[in-house]
PDB file of N, CA and C in Angstrom:
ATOM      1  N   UNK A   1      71.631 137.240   7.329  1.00  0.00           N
ATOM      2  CA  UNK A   1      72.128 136.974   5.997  1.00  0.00           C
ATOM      3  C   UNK A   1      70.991 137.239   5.015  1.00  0.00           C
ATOM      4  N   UNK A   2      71.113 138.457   4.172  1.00  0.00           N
ATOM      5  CA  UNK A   2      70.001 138.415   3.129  1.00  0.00           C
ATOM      6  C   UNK A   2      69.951 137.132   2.077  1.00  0.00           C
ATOM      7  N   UNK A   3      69.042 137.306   1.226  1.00  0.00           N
ATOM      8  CA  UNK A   3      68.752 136.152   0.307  1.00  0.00           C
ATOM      9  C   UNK A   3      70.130 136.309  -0.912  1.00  0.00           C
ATOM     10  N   UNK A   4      70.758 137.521  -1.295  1.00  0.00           N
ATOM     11  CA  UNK A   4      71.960 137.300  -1.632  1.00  0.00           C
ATOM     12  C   UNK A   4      72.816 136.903  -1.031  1.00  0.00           C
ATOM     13  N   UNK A   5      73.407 136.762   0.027  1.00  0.00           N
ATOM     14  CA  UNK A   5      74.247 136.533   0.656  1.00  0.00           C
ATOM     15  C   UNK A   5      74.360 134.920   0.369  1.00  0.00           C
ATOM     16  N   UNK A   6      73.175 134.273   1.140  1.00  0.00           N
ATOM     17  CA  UNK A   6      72.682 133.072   1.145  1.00  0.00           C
ATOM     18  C   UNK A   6      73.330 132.266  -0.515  1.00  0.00           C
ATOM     19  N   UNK A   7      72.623 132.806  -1.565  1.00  0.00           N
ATOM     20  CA  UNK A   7      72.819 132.721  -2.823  1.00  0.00           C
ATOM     21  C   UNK A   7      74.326 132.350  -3.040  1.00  0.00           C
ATOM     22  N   UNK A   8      75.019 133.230  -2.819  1.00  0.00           N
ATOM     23  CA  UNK A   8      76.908 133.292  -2.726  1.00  0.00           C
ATOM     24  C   UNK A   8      77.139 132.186  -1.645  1.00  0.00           C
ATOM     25  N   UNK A   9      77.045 131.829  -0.571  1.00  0.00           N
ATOM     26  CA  UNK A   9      77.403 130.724   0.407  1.00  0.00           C
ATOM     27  C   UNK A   9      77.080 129.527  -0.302  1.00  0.00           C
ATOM     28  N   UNK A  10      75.307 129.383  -0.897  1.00  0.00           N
ATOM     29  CA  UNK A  10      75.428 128.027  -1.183  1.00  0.00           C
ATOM     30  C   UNK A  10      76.235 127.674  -2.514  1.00  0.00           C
ATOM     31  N   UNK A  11      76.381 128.716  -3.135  1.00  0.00           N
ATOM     32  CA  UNK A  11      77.393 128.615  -4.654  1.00  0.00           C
ATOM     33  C   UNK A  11      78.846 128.045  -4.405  1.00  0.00           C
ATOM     34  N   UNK A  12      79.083 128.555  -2.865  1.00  0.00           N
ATOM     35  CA  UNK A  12      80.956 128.426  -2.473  1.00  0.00           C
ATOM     36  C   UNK A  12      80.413 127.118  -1.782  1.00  0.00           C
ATOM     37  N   UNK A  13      79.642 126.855  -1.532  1.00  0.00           N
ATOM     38  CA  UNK A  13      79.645 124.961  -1.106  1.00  0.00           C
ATOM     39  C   UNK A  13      79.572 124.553  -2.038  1.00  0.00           C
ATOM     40  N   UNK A  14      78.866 124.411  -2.977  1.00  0.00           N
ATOM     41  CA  UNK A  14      78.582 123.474  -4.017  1.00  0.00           C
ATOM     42  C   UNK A  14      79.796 123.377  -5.124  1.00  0.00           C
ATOM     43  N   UNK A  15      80.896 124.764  -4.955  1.00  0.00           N
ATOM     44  CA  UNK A  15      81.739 124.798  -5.962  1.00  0.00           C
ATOM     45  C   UNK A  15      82.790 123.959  -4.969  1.00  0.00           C
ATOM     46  N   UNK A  16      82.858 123.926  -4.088  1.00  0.00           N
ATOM     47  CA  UNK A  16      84.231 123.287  -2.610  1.00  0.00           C
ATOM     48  C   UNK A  16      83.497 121.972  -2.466  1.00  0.00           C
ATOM     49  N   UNK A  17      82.419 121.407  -2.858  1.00  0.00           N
ATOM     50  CA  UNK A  17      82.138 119.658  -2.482  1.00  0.00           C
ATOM     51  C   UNK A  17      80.940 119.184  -3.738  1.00  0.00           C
ATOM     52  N   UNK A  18      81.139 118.225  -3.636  1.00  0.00           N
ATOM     53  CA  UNK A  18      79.718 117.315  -4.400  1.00  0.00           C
ATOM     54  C   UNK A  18      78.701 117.813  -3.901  1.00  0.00           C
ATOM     55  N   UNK A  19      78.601 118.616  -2.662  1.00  0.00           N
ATOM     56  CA  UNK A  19      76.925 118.812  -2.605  1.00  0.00           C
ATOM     57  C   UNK A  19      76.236 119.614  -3.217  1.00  0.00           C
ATOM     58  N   UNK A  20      74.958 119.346  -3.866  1.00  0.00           N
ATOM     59  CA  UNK A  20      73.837 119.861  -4.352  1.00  0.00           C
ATOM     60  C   UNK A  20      72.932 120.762  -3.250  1.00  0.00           C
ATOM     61  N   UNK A  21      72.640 121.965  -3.822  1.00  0.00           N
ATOM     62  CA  UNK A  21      71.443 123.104  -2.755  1.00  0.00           C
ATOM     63  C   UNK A  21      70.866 122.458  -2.381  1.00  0.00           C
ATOM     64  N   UNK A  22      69.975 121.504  -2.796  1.00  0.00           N
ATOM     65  CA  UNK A  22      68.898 120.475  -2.301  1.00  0.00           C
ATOM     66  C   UNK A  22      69.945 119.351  -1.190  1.00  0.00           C
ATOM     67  N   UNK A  23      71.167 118.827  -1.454  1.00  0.00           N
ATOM     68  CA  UNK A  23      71.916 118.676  -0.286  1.00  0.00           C
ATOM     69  C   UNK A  23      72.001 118.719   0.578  1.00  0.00           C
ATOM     70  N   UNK A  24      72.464 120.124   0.397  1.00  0.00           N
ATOM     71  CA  UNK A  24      72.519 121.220   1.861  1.00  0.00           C
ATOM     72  C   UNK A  24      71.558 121.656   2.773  1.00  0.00           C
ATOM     73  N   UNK A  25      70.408 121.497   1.801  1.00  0.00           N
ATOM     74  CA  UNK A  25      69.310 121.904   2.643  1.00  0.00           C
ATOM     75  C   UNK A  25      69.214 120.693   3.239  1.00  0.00           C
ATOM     76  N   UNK A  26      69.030 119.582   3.235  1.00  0.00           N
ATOM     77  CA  UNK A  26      68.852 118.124   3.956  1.00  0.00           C
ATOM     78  C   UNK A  26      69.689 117.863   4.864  1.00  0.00           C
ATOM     79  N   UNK A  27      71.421 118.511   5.221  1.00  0.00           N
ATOM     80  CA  UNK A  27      71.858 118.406   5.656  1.00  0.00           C
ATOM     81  C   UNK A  27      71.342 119.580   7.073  1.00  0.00           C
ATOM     82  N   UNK A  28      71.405 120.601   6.600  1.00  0.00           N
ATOM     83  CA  UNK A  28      70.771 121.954   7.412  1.00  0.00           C
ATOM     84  C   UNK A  28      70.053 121.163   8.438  1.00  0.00           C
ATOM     85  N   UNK A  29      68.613 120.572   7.546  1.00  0.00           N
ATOM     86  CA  UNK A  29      67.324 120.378   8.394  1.00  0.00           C
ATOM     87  C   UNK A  29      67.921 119.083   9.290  1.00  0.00           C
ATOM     88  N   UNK A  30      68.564 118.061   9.020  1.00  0.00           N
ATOM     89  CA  UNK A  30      69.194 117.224   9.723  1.00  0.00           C
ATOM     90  C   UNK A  30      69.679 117.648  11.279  1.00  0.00           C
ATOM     91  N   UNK A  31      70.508 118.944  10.795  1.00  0.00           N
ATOM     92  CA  UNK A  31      71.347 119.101  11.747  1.00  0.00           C
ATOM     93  C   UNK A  31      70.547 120.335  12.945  1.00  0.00           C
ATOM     94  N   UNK A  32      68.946 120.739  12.182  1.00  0.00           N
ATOM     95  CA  UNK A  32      68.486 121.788  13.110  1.00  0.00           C
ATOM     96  C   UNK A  32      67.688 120.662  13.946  1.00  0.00           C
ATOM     97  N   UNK A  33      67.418 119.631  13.306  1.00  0.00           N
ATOM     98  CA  UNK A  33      66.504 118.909  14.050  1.00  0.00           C
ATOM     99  C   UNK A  33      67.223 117.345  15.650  1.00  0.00           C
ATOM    100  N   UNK A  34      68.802 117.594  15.117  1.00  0.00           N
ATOM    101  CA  UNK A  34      69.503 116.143  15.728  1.00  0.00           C
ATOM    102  C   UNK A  34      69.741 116.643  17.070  1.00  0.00           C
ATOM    103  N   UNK A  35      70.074 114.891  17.552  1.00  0.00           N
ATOM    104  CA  UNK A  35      70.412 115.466  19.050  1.00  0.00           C
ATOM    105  C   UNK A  35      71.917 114.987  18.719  1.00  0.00           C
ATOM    106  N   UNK A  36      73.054 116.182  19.378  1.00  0.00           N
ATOM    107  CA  UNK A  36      73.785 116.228  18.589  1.00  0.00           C
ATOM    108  C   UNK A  36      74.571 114.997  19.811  1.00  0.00           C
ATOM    109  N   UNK A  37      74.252 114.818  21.404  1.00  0.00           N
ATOM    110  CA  UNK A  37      75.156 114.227  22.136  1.00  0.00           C
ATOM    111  C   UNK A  37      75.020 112.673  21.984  1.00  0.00           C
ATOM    112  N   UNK A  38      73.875 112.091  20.781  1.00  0.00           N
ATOM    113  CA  UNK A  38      73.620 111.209  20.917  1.00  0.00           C
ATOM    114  C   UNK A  38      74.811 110.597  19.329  1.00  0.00           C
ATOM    115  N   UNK A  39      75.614 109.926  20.179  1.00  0.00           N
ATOM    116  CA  UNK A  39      76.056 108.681  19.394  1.00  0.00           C
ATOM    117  C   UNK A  39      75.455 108.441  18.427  1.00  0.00           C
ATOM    118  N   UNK A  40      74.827 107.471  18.100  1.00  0.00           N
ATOM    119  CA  UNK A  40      73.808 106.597  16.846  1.00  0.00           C
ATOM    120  C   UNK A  40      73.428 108.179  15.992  1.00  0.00           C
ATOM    121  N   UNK A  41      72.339 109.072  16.521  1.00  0.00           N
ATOM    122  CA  UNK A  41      72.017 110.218  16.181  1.00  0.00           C
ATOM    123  C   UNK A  41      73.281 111.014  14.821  1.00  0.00           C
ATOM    124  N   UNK A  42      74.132 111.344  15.677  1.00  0.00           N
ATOM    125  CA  UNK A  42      75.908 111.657  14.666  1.00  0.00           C
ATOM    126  C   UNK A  42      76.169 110.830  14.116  1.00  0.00           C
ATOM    127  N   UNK A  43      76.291 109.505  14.108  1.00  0.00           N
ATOM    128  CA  UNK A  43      76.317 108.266  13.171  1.00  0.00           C
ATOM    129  C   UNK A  43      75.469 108.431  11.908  1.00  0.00           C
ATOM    130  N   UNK A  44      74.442 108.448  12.621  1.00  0.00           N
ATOM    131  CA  UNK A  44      73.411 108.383  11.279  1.00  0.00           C
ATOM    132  C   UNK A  44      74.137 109.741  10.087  1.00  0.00           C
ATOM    133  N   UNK A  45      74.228 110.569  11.027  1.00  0.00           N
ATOM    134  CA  UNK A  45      74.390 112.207  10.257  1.00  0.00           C
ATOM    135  C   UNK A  45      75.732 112.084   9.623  1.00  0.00           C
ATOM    136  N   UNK A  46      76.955 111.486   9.836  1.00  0.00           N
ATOM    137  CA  UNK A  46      78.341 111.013   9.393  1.00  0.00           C
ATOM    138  C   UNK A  46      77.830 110.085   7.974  1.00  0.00           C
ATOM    139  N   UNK A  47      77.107 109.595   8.336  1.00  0.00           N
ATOM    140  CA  UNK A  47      76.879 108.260   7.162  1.00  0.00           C
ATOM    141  C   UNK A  47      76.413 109.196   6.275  1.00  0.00           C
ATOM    142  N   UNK A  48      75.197 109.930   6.061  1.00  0.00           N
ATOM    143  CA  UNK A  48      74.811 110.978   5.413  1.00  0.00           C
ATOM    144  C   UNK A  48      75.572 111.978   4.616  1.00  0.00           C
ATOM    145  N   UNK A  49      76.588 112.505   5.165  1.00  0.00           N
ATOM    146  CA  UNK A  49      77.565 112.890   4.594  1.00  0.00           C
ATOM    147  C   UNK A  49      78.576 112.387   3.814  1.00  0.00           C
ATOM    148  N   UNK A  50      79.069 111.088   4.147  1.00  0.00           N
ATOM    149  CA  UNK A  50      79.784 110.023   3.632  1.00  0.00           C
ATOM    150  C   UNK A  50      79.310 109.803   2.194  1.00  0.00           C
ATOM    151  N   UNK A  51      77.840 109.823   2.273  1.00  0.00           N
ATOM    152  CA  UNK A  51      77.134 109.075   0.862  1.00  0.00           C
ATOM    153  C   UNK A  51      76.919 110.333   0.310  1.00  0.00           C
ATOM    154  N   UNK A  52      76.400 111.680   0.161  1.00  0.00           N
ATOM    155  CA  UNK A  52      76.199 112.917  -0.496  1.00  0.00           C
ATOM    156  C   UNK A  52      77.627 113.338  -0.994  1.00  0.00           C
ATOM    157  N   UNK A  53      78.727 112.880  -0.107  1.00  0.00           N
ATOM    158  CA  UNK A  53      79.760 113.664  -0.645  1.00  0.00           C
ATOM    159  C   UNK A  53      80.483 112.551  -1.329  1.00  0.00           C
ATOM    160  N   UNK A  54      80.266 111.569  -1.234  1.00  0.00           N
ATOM    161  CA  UNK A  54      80.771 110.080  -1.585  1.00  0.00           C
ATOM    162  C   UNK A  54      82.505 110.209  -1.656  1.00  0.00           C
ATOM    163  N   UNK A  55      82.436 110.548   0.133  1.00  0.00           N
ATOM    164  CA  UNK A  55      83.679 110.193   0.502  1.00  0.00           C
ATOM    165  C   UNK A  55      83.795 109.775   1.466  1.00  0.00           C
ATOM    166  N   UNK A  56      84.016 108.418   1.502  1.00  0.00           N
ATOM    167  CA  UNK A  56      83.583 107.670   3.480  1.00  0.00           C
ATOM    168  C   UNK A  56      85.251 107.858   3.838  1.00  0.00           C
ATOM    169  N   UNK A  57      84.926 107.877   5.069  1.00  0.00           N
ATOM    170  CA  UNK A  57      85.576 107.827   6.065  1.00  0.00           C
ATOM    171  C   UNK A  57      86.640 107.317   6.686  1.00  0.00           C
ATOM    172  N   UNK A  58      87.582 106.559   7.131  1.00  0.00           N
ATOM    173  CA  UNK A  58      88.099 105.267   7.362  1.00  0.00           C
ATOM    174  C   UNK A  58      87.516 105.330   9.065  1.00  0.00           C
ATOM    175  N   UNK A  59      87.271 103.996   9.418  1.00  0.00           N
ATOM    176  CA  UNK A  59      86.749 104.121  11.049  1.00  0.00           C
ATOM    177  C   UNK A  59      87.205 104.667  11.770  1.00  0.00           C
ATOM    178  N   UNK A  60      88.583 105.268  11.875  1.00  0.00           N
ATOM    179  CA  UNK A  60      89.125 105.494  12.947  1.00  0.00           C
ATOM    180  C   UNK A  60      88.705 107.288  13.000  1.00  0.00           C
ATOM    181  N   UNK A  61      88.702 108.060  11.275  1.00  0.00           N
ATOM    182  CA  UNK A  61      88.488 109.459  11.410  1.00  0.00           C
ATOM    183  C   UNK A  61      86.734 109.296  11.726  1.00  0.00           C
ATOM    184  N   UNK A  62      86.173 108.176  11.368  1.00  0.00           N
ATOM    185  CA  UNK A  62      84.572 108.471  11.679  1.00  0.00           C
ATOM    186  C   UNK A  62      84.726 108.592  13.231  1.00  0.00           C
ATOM    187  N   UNK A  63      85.312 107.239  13.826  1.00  0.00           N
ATOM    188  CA  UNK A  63      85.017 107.319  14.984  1.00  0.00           C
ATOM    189  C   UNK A  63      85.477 108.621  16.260  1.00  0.00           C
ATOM    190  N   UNK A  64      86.868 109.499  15.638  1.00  0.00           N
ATOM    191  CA  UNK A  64      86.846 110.684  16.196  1.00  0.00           C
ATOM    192  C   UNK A  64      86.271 111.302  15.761  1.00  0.00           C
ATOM    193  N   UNK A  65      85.460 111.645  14.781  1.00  0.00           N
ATOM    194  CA  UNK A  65      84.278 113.139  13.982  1.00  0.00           C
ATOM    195  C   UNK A  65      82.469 112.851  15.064  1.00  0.00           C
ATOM    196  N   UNK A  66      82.838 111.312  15.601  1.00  0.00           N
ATOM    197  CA  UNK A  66      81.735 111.175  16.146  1.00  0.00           C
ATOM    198  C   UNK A  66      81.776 111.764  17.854  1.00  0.00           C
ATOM    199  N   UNK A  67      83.208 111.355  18.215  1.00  0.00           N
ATOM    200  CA  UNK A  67      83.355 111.718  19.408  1.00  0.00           C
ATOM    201  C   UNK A  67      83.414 113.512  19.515  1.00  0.00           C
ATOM    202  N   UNK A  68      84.298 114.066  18.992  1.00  0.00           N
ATOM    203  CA  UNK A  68      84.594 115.678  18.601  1.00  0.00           C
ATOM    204  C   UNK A  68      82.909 115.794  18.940  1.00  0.00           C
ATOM    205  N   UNK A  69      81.812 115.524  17.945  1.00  0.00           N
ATOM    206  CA  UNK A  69      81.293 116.484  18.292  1.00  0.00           C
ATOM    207  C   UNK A  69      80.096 115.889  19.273  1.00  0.00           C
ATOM    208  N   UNK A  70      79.666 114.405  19.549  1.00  0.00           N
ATOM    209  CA  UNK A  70      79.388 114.009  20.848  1.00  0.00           C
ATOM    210  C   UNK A  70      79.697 114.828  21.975  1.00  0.00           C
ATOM    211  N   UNK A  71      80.929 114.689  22.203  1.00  0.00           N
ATOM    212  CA  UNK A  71      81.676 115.422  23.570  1.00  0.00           C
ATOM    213  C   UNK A  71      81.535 117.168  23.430  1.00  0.00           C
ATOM    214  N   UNK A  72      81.015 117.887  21.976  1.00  0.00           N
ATOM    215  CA  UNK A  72      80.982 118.933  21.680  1.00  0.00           C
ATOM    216  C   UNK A  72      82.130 119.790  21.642  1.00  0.00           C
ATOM    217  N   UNK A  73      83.129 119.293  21.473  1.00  0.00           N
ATOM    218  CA  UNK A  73      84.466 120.033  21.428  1.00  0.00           C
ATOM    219  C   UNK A  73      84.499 120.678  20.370  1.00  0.00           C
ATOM    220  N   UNK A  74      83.551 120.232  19.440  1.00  0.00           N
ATOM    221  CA  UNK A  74      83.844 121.463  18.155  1.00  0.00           C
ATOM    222  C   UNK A  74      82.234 121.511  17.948  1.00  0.00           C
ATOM    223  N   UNK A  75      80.955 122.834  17.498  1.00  0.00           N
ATOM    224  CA  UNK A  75      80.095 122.804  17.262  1.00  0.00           C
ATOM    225  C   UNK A  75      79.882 122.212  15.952  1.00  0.00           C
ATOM    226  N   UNK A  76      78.759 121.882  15.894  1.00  0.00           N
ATOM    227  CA  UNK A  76      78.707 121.019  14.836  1.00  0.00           C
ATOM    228  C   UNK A  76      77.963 121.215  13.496  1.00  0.00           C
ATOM    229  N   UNK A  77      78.686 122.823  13.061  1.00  0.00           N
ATOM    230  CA  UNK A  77      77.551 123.199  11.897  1.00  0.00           C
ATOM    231  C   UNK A  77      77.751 122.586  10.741  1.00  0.00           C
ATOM    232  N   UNK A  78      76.841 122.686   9.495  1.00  0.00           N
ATOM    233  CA  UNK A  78      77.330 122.396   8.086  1.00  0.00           C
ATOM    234  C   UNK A  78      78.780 122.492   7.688  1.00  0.00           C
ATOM    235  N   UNK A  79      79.467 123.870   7.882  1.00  0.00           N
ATOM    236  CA  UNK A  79      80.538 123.568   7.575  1.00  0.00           C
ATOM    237  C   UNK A  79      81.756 123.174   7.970  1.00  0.00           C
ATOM    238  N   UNK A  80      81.586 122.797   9.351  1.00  0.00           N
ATOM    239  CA  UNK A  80      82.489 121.923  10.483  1.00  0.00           C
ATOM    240  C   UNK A  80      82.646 120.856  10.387  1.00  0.00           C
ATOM    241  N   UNK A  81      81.457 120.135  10.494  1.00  0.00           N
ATOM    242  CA  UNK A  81      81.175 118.816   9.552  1.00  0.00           C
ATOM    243  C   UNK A  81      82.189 118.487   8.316  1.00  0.00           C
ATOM    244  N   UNK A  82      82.210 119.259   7.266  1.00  0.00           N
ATOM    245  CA  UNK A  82      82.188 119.128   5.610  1.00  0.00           C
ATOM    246  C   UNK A  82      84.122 119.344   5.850  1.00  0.00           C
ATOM    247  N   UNK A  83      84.328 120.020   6.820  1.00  0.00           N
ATOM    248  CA  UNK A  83      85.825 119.377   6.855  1.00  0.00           C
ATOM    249  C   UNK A  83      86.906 118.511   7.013  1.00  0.00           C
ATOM    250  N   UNK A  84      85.888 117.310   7.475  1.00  0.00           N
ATOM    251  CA  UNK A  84      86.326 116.049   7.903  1.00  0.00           C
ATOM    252  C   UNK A  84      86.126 115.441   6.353  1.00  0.00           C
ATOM    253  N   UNK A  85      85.349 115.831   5.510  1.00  0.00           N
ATOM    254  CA  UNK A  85      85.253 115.225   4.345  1.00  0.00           C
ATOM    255  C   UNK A  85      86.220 115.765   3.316  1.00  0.00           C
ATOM    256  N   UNK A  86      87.281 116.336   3.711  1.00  0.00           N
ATOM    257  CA  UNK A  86      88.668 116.655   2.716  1.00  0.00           C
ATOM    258  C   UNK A  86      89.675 115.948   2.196  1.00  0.00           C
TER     259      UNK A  86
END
């Protein structure tokens, strides 16, 4: 992805959610650095999202967005994530 490309992606996030470039990037580094099979780990990263996009959850969709990608049934990029927040 050149540095335009990049440019246009983070514009179509930021215009589709509350998140800010500086956001996204926190979310990015979050998600290059997590362990994704760990419970608490996706918790933490759900809550994170919850509060940037300031749209929580009700327990029952947290608690399947935690399992989905625990169990890895769906990979778990930025914008896989950001669809549970619709």
């Amino acid at each position: 992805m050149d540095q335009h490309q990049l440019e246009q992606f983070m514009q179509y996030i930021e215009r589709h959610t509350s998140l800010s470039a500086d956001d996204i990037y926190s979310v990015v580094a979050s998600l290059d650095q997590a362990d994704l099979k760990d419970e608490q780990t996706v918790a933490s990263l759900v809550s994170k999202l919850e509060r940037l996009t300031n749209k929580p959850l009700s327990e029952q969709k947290r608690a399947e967005v935690i399992r989905i990608i625990t169990t890895n049934q769906q990979q778990a990029g930025l914008l896989s994530l950001l669809k549970f927040f619709h």
